[in-house]
PDB file of N, CA and C in Angstrom:
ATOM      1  N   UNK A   1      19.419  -5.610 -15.087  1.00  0.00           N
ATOM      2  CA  UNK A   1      18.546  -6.089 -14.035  1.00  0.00           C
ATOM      3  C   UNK A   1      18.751  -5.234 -12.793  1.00  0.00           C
ATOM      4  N   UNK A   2      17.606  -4.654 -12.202  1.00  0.00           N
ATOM      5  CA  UNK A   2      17.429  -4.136 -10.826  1.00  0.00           C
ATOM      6  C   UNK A   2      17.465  -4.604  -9.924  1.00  0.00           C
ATOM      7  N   UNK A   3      18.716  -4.659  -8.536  1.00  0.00           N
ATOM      8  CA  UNK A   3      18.555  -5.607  -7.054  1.00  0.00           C
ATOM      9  C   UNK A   3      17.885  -4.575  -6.778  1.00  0.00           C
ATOM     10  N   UNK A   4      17.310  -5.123  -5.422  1.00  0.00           N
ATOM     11  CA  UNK A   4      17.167  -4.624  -4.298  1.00  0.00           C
ATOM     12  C   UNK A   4      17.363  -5.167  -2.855  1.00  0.00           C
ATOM     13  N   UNK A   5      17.718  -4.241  -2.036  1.00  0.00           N
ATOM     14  CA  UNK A   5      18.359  -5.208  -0.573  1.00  0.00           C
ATOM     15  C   UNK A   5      17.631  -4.739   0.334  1.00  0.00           C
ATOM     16  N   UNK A   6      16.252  -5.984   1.057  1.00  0.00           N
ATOM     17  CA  UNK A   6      15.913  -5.844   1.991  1.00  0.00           C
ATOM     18  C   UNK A   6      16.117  -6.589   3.198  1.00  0.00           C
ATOM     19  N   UNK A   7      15.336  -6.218   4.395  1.00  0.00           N
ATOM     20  CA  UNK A   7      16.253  -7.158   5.522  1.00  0.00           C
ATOM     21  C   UNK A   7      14.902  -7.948   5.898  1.00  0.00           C
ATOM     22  N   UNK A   8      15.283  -9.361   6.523  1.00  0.00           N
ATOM     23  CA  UNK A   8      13.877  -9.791   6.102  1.00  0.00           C
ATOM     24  C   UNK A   8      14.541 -11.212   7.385  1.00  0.00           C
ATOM     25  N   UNK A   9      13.553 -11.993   8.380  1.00  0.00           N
ATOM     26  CA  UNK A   9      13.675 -12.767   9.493  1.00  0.00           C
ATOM     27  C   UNK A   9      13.106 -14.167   8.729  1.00  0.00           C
ATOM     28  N   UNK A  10      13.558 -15.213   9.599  1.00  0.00           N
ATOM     29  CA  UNK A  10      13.057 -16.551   9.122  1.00  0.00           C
ATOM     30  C   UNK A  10      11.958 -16.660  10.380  1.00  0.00           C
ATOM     31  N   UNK A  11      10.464 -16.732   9.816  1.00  0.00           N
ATOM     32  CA  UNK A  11       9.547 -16.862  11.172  1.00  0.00           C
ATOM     33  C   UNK A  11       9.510 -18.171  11.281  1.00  0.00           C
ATOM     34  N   UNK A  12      10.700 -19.202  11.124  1.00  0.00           N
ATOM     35  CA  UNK A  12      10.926 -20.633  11.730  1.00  0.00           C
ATOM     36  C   UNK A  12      11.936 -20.515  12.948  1.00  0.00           C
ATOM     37  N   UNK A  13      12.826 -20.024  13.066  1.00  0.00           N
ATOM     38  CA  UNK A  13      14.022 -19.588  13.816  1.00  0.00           C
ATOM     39  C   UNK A  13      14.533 -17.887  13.970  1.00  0.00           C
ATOM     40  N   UNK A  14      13.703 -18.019  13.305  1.00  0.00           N
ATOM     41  CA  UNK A  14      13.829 -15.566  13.918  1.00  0.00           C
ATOM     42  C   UNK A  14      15.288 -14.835  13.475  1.00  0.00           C
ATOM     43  N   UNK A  15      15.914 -15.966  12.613  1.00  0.00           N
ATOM     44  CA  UNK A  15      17.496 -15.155  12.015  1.00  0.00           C
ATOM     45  C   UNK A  15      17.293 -14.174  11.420  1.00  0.00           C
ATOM     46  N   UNK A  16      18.404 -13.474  11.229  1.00  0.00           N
ATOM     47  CA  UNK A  16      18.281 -12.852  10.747  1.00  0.00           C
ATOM     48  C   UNK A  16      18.421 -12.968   8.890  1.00  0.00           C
ATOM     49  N   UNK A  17      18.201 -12.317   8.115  1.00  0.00           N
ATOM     50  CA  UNK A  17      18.383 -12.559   6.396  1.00  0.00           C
ATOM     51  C   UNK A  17      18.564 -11.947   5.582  1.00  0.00           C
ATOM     52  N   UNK A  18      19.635 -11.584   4.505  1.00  0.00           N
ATOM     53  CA  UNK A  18      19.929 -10.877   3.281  1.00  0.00           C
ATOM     54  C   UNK A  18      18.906 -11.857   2.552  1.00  0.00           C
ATOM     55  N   UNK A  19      18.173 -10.191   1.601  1.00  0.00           N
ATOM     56  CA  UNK A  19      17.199 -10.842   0.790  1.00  0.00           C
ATOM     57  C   UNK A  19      17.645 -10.362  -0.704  1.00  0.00           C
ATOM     58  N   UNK A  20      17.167 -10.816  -1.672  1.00  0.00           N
ATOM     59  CA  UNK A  20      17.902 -10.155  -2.532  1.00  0.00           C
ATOM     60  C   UNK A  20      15.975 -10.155  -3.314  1.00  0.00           C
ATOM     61  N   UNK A  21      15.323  -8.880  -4.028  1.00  0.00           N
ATOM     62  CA  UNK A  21      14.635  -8.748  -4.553  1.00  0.00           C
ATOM     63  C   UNK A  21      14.424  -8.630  -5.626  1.00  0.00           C
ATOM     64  N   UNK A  22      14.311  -9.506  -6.661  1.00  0.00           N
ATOM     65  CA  UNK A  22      14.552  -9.271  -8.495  1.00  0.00           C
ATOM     66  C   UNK A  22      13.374  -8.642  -9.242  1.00  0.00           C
ATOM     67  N   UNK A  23      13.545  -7.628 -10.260  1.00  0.00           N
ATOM     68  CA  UNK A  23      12.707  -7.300 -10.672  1.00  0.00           C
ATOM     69  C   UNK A  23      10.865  -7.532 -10.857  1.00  0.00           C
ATOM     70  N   UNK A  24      11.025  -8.829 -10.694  1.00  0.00           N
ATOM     71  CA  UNK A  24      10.232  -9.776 -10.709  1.00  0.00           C
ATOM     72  C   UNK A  24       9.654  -9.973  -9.941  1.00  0.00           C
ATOM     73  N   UNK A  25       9.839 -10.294  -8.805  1.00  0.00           N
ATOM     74  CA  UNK A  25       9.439  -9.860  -7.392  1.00  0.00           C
ATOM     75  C   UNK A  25       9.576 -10.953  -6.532  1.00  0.00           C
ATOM     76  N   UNK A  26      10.548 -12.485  -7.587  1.00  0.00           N
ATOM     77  CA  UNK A  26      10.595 -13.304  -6.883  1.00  0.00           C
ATOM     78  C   UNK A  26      11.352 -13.318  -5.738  1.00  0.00           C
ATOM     79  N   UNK A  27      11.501 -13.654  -4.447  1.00  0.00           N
ATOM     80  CA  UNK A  27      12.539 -13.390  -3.641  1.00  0.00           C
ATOM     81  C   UNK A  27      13.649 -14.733  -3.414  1.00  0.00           C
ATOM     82  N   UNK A  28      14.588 -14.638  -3.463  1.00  0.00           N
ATOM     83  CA  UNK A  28      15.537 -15.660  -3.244  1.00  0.00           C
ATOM     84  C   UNK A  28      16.570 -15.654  -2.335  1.00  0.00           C
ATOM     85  N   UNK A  29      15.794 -16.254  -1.242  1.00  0.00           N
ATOM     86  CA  UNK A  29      16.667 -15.895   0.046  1.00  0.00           C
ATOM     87  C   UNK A  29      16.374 -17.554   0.605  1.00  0.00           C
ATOM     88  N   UNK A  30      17.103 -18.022   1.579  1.00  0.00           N
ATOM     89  CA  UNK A  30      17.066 -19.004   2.085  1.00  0.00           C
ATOM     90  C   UNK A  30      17.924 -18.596   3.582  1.00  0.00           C
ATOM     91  N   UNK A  31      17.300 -19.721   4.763  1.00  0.00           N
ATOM     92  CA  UNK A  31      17.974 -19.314   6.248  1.00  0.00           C
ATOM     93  C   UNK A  31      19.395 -20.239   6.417  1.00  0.00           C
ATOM     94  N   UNK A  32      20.185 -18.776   6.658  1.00  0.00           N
ATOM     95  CA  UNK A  32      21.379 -19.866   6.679  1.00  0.00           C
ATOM     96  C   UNK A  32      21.099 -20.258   8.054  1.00  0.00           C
ATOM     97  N   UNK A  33      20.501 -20.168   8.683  1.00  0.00           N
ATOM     98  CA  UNK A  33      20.689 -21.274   9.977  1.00  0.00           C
ATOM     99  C   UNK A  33      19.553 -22.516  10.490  1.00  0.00           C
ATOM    100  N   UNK A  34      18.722 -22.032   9.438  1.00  0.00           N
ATOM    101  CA  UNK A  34      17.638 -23.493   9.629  1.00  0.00           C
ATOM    102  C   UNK A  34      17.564 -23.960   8.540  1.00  0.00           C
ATOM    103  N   UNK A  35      18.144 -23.551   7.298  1.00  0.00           N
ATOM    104  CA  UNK A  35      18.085 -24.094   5.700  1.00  0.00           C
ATOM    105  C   UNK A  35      16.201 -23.601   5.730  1.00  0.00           C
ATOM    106  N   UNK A  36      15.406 -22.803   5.710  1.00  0.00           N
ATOM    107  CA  UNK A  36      14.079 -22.990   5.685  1.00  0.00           C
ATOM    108  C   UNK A  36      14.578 -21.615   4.363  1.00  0.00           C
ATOM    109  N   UNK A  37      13.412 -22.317   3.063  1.00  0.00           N
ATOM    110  CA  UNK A  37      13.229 -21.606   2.071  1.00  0.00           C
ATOM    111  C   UNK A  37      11.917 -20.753   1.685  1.00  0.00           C
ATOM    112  N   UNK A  38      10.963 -21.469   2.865  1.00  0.00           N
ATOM    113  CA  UNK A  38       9.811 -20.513   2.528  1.00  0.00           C
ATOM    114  C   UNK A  38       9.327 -20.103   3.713  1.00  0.00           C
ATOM    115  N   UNK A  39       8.039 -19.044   3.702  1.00  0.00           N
ATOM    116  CA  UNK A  39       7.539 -18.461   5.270  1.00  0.00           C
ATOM    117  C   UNK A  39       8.362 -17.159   5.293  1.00  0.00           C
ATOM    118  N   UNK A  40       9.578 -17.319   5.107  1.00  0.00           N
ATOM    119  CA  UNK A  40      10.424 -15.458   5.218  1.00  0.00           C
ATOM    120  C   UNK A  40       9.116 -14.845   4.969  1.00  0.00           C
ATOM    121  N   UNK A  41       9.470 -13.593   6.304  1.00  0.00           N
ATOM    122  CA  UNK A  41       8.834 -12.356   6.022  1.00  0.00           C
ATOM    123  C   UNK A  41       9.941 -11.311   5.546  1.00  0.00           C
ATOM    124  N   UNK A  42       9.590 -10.396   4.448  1.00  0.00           N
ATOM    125  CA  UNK A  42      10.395  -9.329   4.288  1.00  0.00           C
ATOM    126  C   UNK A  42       9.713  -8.000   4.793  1.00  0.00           C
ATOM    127  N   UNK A  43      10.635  -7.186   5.389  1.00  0.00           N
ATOM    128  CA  UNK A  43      10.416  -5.819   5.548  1.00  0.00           C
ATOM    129  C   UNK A  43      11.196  -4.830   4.304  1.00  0.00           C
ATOM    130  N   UNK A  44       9.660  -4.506   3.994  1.00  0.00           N
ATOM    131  CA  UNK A  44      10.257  -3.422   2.680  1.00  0.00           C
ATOM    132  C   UNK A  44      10.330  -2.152   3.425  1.00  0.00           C
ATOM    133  N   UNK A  45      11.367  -1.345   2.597  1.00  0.00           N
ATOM    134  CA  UNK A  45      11.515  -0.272   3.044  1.00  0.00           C
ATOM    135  C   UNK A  45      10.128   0.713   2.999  1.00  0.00           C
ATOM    136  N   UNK A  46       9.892   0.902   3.909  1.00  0.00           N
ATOM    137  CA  UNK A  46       8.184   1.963   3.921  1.00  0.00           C
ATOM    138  C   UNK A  46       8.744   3.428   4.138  1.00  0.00           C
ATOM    139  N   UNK A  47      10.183   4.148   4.431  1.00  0.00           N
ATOM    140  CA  UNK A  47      10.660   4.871   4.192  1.00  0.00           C
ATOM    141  C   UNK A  47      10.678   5.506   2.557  1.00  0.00           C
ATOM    142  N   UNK A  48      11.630   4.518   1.951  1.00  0.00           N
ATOM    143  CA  UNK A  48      12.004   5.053   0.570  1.00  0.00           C
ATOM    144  C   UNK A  48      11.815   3.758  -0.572  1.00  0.00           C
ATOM    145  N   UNK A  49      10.515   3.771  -0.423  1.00  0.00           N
ATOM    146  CA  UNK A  49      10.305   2.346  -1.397  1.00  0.00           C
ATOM    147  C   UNK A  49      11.075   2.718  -2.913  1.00  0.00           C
ATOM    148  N   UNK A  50      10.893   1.471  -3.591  1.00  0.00           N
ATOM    149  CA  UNK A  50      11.551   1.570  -4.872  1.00  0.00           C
ATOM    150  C   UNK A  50      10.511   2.492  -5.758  1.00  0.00           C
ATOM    151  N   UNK A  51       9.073   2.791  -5.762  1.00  0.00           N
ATOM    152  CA  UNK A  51       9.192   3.480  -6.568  1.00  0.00           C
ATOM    153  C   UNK A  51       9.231   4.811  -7.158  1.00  0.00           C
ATOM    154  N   UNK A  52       9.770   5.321  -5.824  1.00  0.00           N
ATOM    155  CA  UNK A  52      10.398   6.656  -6.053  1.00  0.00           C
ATOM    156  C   UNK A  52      12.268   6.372  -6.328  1.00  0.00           C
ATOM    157  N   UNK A  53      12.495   5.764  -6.290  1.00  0.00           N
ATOM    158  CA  UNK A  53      14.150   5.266  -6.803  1.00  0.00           C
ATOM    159  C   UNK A  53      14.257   4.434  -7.862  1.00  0.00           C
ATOM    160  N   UNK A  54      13.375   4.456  -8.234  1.00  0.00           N
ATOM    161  CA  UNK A  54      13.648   2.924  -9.715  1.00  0.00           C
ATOM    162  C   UNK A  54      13.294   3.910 -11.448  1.00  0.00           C
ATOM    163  N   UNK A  55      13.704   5.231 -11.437  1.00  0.00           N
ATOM    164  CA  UNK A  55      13.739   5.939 -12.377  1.00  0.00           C
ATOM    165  C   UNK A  55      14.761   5.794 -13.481  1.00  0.00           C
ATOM    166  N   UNK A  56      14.471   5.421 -14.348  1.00  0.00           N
ATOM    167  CA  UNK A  56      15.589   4.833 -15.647  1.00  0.00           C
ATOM    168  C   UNK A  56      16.929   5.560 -15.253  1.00  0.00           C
ATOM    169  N   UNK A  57      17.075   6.954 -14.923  1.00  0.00           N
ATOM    170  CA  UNK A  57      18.036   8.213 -14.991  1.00  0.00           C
ATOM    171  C   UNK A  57      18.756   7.842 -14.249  1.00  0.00           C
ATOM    172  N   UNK A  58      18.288   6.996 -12.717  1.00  0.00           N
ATOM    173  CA  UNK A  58      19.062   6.539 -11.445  1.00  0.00           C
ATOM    174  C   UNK A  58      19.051   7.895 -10.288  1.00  0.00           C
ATOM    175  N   UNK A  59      18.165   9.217 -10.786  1.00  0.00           N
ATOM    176  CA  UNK A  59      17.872   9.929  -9.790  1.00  0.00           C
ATOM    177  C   UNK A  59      16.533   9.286  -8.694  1.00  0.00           C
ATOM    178  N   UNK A  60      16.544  10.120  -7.182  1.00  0.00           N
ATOM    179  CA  UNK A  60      15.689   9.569  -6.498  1.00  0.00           C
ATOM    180  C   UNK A  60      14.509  10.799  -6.892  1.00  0.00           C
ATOM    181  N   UNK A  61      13.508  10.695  -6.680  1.00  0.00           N
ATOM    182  CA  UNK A  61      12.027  11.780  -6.600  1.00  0.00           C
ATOM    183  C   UNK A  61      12.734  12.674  -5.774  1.00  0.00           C
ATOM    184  N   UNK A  62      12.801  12.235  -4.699  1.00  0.00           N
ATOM    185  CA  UNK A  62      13.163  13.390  -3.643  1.00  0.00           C
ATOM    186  C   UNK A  62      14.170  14.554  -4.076  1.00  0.00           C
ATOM    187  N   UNK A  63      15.215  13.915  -4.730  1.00  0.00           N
ATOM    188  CA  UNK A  63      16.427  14.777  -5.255  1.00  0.00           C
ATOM    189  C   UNK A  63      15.927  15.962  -6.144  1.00  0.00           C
ATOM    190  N   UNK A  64      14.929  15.959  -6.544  1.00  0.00           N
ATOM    191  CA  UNK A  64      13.931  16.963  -7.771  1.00  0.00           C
ATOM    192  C   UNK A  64      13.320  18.020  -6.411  1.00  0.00           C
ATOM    193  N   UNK A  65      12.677  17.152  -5.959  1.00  0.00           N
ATOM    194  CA  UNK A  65      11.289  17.753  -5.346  1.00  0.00           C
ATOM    195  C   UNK A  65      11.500  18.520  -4.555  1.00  0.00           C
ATOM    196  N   UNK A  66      12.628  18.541  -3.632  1.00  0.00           N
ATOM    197  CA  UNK A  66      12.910  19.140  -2.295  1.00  0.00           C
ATOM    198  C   UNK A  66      13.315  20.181  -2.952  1.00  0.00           C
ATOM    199  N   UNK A  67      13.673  20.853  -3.847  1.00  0.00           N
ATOM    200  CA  UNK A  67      13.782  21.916  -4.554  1.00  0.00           C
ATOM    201  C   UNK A  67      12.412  22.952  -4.702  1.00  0.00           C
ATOM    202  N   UNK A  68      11.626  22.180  -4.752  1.00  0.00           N
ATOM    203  CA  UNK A  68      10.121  23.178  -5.426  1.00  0.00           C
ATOM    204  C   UNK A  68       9.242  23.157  -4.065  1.00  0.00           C
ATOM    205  N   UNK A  69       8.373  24.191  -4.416  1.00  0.00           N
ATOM    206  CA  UNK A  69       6.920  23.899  -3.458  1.00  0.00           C
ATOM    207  C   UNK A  69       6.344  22.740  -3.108  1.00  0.00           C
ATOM    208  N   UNK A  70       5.856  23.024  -1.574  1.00  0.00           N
ATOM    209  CA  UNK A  70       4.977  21.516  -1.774  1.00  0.00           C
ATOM    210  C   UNK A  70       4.228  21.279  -2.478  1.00  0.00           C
ATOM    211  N   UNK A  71       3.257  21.727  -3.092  1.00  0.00           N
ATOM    212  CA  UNK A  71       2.127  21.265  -3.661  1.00  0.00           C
ATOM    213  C   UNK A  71       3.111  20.841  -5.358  1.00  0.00           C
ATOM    214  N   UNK A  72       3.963  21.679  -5.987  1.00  0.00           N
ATOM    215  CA  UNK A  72       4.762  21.464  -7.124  1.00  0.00           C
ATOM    216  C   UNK A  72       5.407  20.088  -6.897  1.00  0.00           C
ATOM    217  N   UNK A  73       6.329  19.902  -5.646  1.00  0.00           N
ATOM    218  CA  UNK A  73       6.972  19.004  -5.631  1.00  0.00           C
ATOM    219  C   UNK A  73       5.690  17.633  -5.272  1.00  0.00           C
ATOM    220  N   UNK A  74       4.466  17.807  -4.423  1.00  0.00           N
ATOM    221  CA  UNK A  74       3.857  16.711  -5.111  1.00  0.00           C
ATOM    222  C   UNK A  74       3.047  16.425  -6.238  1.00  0.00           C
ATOM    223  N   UNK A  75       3.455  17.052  -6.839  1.00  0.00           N
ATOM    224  CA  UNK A  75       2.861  16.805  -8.154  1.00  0.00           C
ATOM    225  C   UNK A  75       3.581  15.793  -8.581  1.00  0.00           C
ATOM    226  N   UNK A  76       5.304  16.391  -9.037  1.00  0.00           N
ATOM    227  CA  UNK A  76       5.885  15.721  -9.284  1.00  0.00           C
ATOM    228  C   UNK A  76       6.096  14.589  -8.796  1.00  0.00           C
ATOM    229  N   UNK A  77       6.047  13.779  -7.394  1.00  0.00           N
ATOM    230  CA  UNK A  77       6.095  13.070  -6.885  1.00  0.00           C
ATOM    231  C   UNK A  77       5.132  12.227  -7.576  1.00  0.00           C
ATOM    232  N   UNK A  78       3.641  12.460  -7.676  1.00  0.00           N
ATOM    233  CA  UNK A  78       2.498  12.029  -8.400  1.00  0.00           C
ATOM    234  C   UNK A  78       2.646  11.342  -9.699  1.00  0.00           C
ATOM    235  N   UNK A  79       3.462  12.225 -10.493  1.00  0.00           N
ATOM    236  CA  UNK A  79       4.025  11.838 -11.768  1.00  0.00           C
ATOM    237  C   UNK A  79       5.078  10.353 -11.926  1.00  0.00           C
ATOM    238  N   UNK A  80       5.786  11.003 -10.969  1.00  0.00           N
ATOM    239  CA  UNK A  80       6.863  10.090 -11.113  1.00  0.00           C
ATOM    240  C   UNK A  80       6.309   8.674 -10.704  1.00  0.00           C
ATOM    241  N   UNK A  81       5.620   8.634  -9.950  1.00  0.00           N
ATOM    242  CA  UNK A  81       5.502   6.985  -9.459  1.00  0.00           C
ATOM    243  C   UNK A  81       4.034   6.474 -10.340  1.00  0.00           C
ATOM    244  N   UNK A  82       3.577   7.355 -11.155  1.00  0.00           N
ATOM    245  CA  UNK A  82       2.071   6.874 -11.878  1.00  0.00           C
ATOM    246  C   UNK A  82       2.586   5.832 -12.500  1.00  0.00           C
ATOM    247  N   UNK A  83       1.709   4.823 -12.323  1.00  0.00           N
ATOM    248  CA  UNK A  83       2.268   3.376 -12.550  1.00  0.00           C
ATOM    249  C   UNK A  83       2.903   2.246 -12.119  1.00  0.00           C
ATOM    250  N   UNK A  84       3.341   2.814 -11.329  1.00  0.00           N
ATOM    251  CA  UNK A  84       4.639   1.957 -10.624  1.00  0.00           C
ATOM    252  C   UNK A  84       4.122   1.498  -9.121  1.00  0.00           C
ATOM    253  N   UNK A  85       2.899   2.320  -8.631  1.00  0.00           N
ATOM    254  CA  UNK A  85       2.563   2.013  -7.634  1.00  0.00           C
ATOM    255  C   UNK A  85       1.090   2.281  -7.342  1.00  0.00           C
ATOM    256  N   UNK A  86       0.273   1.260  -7.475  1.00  0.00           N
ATOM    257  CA  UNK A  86      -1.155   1.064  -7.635  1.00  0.00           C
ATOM    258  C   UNK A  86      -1.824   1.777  -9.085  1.00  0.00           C
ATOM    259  N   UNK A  87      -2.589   2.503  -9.197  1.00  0.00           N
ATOM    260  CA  UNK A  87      -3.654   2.824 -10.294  1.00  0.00           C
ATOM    261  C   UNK A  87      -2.653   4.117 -10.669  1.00  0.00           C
ATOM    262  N   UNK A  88      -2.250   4.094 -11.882  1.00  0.00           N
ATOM    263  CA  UNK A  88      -1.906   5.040 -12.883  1.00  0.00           C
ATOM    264  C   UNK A  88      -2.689   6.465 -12.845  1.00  0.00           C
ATOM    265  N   UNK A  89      -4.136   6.063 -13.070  1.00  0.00           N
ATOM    266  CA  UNK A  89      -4.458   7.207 -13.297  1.00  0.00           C
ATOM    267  C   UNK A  89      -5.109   7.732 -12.160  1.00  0.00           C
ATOM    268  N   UNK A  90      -5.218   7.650 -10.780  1.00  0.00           N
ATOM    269  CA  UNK A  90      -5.268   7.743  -9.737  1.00  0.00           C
ATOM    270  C   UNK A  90      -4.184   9.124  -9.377  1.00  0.00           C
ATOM    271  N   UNK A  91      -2.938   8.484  -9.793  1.00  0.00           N
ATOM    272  CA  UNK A  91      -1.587   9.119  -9.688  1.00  0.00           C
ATOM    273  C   UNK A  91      -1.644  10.691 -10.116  1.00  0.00           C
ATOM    274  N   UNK A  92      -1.714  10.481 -11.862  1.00  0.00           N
ATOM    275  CA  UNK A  92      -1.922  11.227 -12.189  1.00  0.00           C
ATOM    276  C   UNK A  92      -3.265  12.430 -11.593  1.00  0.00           C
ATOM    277  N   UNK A  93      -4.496  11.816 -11.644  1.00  0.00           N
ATOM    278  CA  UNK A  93      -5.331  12.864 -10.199  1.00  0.00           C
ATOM    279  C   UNK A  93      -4.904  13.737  -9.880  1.00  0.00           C
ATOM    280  N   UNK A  94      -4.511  12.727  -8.743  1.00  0.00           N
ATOM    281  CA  UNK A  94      -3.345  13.745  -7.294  1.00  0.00           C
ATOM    282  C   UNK A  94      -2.483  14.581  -7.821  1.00  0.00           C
ATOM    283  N   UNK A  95      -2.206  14.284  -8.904  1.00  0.00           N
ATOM    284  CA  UNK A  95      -0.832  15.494  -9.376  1.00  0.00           C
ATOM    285  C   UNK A  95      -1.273  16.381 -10.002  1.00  0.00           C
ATOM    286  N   UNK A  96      -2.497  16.221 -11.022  1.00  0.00           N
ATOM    287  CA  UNK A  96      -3.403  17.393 -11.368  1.00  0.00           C
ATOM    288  C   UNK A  96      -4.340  18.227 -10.150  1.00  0.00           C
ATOM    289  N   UNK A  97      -4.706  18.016  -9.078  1.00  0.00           N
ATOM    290  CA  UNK A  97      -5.074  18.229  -7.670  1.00  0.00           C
ATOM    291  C   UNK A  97      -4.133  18.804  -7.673  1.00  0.00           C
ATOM    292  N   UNK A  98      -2.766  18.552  -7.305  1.00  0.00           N
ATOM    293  CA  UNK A  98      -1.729  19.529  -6.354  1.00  0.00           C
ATOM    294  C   UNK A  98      -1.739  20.861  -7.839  1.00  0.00           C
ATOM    295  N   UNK A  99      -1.303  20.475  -9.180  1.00  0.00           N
ATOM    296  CA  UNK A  99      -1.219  21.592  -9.408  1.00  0.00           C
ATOM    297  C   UNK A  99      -2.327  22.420  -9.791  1.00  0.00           C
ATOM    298  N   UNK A 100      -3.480  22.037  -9.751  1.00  0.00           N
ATOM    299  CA  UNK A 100      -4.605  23.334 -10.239  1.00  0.00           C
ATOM    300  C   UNK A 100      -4.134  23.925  -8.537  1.00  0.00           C
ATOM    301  N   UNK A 101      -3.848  23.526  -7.155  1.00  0.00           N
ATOM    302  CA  UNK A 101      -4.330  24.136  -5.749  1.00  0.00           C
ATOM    303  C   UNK A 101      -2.696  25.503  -6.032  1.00  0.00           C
ATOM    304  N   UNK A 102      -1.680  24.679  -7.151  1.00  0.00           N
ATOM    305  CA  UNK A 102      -0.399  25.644  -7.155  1.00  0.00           C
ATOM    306  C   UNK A 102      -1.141  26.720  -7.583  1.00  0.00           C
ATOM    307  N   UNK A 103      -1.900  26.827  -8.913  1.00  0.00           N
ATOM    308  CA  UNK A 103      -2.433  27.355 -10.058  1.00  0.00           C
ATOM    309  C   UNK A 103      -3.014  28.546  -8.972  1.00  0.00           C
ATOM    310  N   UNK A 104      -4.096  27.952  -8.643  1.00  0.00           N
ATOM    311  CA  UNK A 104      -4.853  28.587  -7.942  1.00  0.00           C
ATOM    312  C   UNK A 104      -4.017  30.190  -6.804  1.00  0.00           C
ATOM    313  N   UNK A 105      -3.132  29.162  -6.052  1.00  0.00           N
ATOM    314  CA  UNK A 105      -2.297  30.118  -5.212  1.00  0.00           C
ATOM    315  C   UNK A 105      -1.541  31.014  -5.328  1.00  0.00           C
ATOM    316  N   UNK A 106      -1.196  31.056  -6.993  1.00  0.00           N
ATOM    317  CA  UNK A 106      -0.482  32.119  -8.042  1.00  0.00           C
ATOM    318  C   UNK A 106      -1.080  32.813  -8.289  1.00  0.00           C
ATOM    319  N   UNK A 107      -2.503  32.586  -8.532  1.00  0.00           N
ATOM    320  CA  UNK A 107      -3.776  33.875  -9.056  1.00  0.00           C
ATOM    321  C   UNK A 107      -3.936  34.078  -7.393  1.00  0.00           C
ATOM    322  N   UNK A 108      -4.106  34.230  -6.523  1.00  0.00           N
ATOM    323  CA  UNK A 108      -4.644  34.357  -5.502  1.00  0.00           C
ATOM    324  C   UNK A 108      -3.436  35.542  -4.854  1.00  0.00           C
ATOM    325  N   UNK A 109      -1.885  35.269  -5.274  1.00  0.00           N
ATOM    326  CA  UNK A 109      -0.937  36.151  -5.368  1.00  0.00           C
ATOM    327  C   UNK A 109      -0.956  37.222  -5.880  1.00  0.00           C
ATOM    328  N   UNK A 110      -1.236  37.173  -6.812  1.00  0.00           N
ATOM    329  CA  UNK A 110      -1.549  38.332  -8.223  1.00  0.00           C
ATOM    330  C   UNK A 110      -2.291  39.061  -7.562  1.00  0.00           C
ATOM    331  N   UNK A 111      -3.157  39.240  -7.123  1.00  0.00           N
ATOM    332  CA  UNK A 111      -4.484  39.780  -6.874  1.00  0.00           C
ATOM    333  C   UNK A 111      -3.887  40.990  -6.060  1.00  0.00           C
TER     334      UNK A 111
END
C-alpha cells in the first residue's frame, strides 16, 4: 500500500493536520483539536504531485528527465504519467508532439 503525507487545515477551527492519503483516495484524518471529521481541506502538493512519484521502480520522472532535452525529457514526462493523470491518450499526444518537434530538430541539424 502507497501513503502519502499531505498538510491539510480544519475549516471549523483552522488547526493545523497530518493527513494521511490511501491509495484510494479516502482521506483519514480527524482535528485533534475540535474532534471535526469532515470539511478538512487538503493541500496537495502542486509542486511534485504523486503522479510523477508513484512509479512501481520508486524512481521520481524528474530523476530521468533532467538528464535529456527538453522536448525528450517531456516526452518522457508525457509517458510516464499517461494514465495516472486525466486522459491517457491525451498524454500520450503530448509526448508524440514533443518527440516528432525532437525529430524534426535533428533533421534540421543535419542539414
Amino acid at each position: 500500500m502507497s501513503w502519502s503525507w499531505y498538510e491539510c487545515t480544519c475549516d471549523k477551527c483552522g488547526a493545523a493536520l497530518d493527513a494521511i492519503d490511501l491509495l484510494s483516495g479516502s482521506e483519514m484524518v480527524a482535528c485533534s483539536s475540535c474532534g471535526r471529521r469532515d470539511g478538512l481541506v487538503i493541500e496537495r502538493d502542486k509542486i511534485n504531485p504523486d503522479h510523477y512519484k508513484s512509479h512501481p521502480s520508486g524512481v521520481e520522472c524528474i530523476q530521468v528527465t533532467e538528464h535529456m532535452s527538453f522536448c525528450l525529457g517531456n516526452a518522457v514526462k508525457y509517458i510516464w504519467r499517461a494514465g495516472l493523470k486525466g486522459d491517457a491518450l491525451e498524454d500520450l499526444e503530448k509526448a508524440r508532439w514533443y518527440i516528432e518537434r525532437e525529430i524534426n530538430k535533428i533533421k534540421e541539424d543535419r542539414k
